[in-house]
PDB file of N, CA and C in Angstrom:
ATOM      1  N   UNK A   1      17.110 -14.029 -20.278  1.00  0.00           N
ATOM      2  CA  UNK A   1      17.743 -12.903 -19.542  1.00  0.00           C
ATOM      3  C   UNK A   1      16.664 -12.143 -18.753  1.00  0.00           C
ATOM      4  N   UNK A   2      15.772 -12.072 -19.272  1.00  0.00           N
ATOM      5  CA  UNK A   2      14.636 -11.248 -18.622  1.00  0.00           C
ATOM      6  C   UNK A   2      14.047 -11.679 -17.469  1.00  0.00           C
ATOM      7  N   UNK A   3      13.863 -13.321 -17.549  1.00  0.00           N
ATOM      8  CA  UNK A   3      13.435 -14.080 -16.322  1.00  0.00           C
ATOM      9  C   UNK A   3      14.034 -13.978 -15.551  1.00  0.00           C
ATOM     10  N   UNK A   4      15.732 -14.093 -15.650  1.00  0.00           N
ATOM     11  CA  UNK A   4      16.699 -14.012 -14.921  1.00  0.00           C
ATOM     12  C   UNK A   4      16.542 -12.583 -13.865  1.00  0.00           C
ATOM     13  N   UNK A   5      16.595 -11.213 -14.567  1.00  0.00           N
ATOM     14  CA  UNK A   5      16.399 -10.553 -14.111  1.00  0.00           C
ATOM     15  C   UNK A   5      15.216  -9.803 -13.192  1.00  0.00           C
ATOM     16  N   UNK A   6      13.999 -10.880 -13.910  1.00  0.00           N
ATOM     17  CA  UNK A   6      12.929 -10.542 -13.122  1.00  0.00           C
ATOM     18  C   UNK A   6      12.758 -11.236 -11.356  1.00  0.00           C
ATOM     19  N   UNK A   7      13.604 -12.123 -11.897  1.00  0.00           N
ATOM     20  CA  UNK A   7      14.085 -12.743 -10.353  1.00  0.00           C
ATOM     21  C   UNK A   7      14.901 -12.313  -9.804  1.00  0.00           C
ATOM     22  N   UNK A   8      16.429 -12.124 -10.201  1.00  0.00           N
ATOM     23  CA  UNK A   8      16.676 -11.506  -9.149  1.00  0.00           C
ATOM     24  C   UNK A   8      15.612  -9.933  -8.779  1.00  0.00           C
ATOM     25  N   UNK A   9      14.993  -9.248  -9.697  1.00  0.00           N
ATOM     26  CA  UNK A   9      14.323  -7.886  -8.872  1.00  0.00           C
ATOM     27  C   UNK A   9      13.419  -8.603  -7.684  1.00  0.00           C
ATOM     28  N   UNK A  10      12.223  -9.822  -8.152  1.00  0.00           N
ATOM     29  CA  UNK A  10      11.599  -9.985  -7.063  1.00  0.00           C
ATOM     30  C   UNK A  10      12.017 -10.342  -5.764  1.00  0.00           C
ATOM     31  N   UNK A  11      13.476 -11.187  -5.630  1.00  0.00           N
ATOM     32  CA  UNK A  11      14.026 -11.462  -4.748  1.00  0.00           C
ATOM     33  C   UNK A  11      14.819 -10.631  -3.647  1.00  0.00           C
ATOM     34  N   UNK A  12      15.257  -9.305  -4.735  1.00  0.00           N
ATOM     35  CA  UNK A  12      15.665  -7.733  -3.909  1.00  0.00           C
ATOM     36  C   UNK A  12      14.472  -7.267  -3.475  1.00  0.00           C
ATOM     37  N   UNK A  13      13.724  -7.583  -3.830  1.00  0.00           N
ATOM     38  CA  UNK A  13      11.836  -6.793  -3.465  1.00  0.00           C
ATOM     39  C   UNK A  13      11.826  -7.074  -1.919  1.00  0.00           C
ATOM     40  N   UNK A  14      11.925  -9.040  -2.327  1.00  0.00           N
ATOM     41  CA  UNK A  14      11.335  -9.448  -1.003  1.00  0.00           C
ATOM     42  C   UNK A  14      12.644  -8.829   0.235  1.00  0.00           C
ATOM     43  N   UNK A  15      13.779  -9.203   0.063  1.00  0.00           N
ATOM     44  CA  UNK A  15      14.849  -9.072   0.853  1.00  0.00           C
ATOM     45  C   UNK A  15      14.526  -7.960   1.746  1.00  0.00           C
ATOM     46  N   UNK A  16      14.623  -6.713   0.549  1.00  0.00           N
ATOM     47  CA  UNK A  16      14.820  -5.150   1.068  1.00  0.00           C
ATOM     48  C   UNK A  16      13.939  -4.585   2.376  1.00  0.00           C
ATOM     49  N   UNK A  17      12.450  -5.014   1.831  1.00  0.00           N
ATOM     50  CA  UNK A  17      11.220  -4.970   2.554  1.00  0.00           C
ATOM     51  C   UNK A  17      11.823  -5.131   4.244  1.00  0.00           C
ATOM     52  N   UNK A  18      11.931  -6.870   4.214  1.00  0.00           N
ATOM     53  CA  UNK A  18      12.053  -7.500   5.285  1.00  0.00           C
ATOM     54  C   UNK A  18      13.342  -6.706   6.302  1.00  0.00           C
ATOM     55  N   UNK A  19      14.483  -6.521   5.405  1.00  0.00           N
ATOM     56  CA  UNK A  19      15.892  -6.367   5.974  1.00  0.00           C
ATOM     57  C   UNK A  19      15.020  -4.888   6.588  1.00  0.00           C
ATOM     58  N   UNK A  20      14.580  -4.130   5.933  1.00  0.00           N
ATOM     59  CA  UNK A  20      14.495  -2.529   6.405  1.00  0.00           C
ATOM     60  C   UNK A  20      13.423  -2.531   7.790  1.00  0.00           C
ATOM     61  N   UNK A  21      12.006  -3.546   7.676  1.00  0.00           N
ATOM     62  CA  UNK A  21      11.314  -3.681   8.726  1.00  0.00           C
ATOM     63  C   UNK A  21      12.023  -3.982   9.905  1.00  0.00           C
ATOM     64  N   UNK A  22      12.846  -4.866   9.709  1.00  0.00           N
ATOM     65  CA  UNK A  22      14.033  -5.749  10.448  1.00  0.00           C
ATOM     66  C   UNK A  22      14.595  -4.464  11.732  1.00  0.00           C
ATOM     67  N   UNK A  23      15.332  -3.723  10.433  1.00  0.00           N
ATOM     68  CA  UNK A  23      16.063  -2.704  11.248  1.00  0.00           C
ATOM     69  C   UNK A  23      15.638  -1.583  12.246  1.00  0.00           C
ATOM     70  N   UNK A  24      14.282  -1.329  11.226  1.00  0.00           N
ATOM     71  CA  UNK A  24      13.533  -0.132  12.068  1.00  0.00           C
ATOM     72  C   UNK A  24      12.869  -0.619  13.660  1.00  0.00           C
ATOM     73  N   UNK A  25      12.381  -2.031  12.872  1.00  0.00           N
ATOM     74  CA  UNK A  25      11.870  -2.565  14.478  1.00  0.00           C
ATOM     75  C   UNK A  25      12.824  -2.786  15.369  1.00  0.00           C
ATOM     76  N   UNK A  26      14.209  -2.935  15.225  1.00  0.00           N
ATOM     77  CA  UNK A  26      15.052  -2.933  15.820  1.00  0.00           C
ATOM     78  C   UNK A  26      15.644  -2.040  16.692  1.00  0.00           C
ATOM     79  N   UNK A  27      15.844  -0.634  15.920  1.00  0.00           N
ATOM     80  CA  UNK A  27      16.004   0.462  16.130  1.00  0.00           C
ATOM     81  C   UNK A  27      15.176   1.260  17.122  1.00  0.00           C
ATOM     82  N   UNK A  28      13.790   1.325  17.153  1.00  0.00           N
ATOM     83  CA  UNK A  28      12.676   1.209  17.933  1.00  0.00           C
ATOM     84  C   UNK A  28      13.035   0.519  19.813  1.00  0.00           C
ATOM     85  N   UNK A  29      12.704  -1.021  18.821  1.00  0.00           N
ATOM     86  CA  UNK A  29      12.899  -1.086  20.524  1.00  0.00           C
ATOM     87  C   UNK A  29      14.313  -0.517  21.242  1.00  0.00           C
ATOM     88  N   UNK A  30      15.718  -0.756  20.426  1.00  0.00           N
ATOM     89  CA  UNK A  30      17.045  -0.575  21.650  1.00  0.00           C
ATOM     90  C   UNK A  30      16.871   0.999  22.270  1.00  0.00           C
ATOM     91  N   UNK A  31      15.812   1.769  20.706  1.00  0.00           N
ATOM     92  CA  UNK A  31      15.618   3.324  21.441  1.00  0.00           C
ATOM     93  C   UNK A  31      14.786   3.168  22.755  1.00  0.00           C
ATOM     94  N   UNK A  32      13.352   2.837  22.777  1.00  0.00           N
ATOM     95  CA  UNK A  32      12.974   1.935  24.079  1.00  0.00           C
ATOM     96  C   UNK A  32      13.373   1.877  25.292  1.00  0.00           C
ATOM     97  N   UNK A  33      14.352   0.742  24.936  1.00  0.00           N
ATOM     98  CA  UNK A  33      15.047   0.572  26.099  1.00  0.00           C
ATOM     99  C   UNK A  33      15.839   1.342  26.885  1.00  0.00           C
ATOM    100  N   UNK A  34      16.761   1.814  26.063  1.00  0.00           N
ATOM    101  CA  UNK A  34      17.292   2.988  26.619  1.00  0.00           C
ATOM    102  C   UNK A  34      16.386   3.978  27.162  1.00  0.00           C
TER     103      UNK A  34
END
């Protein structure tokens, strides 16, 4: 159970990171552009 759970946390770790860089850089440029 513990492994289990230690994976899914590392896998929300990696996700979250990426998804949030994702957005902000996103957010950034369409502000930018406009």
């Amino acid at each position: 159970m513990q492994a289990t759970e230690r994976g899914k946390g590392e896998m929300q770790n990696v996700k979250s990171p990426a998804g949030t860089a994702d957005n902000l850089r996103t957010e950034p440029v369409e502000s930018s552009k406009s």
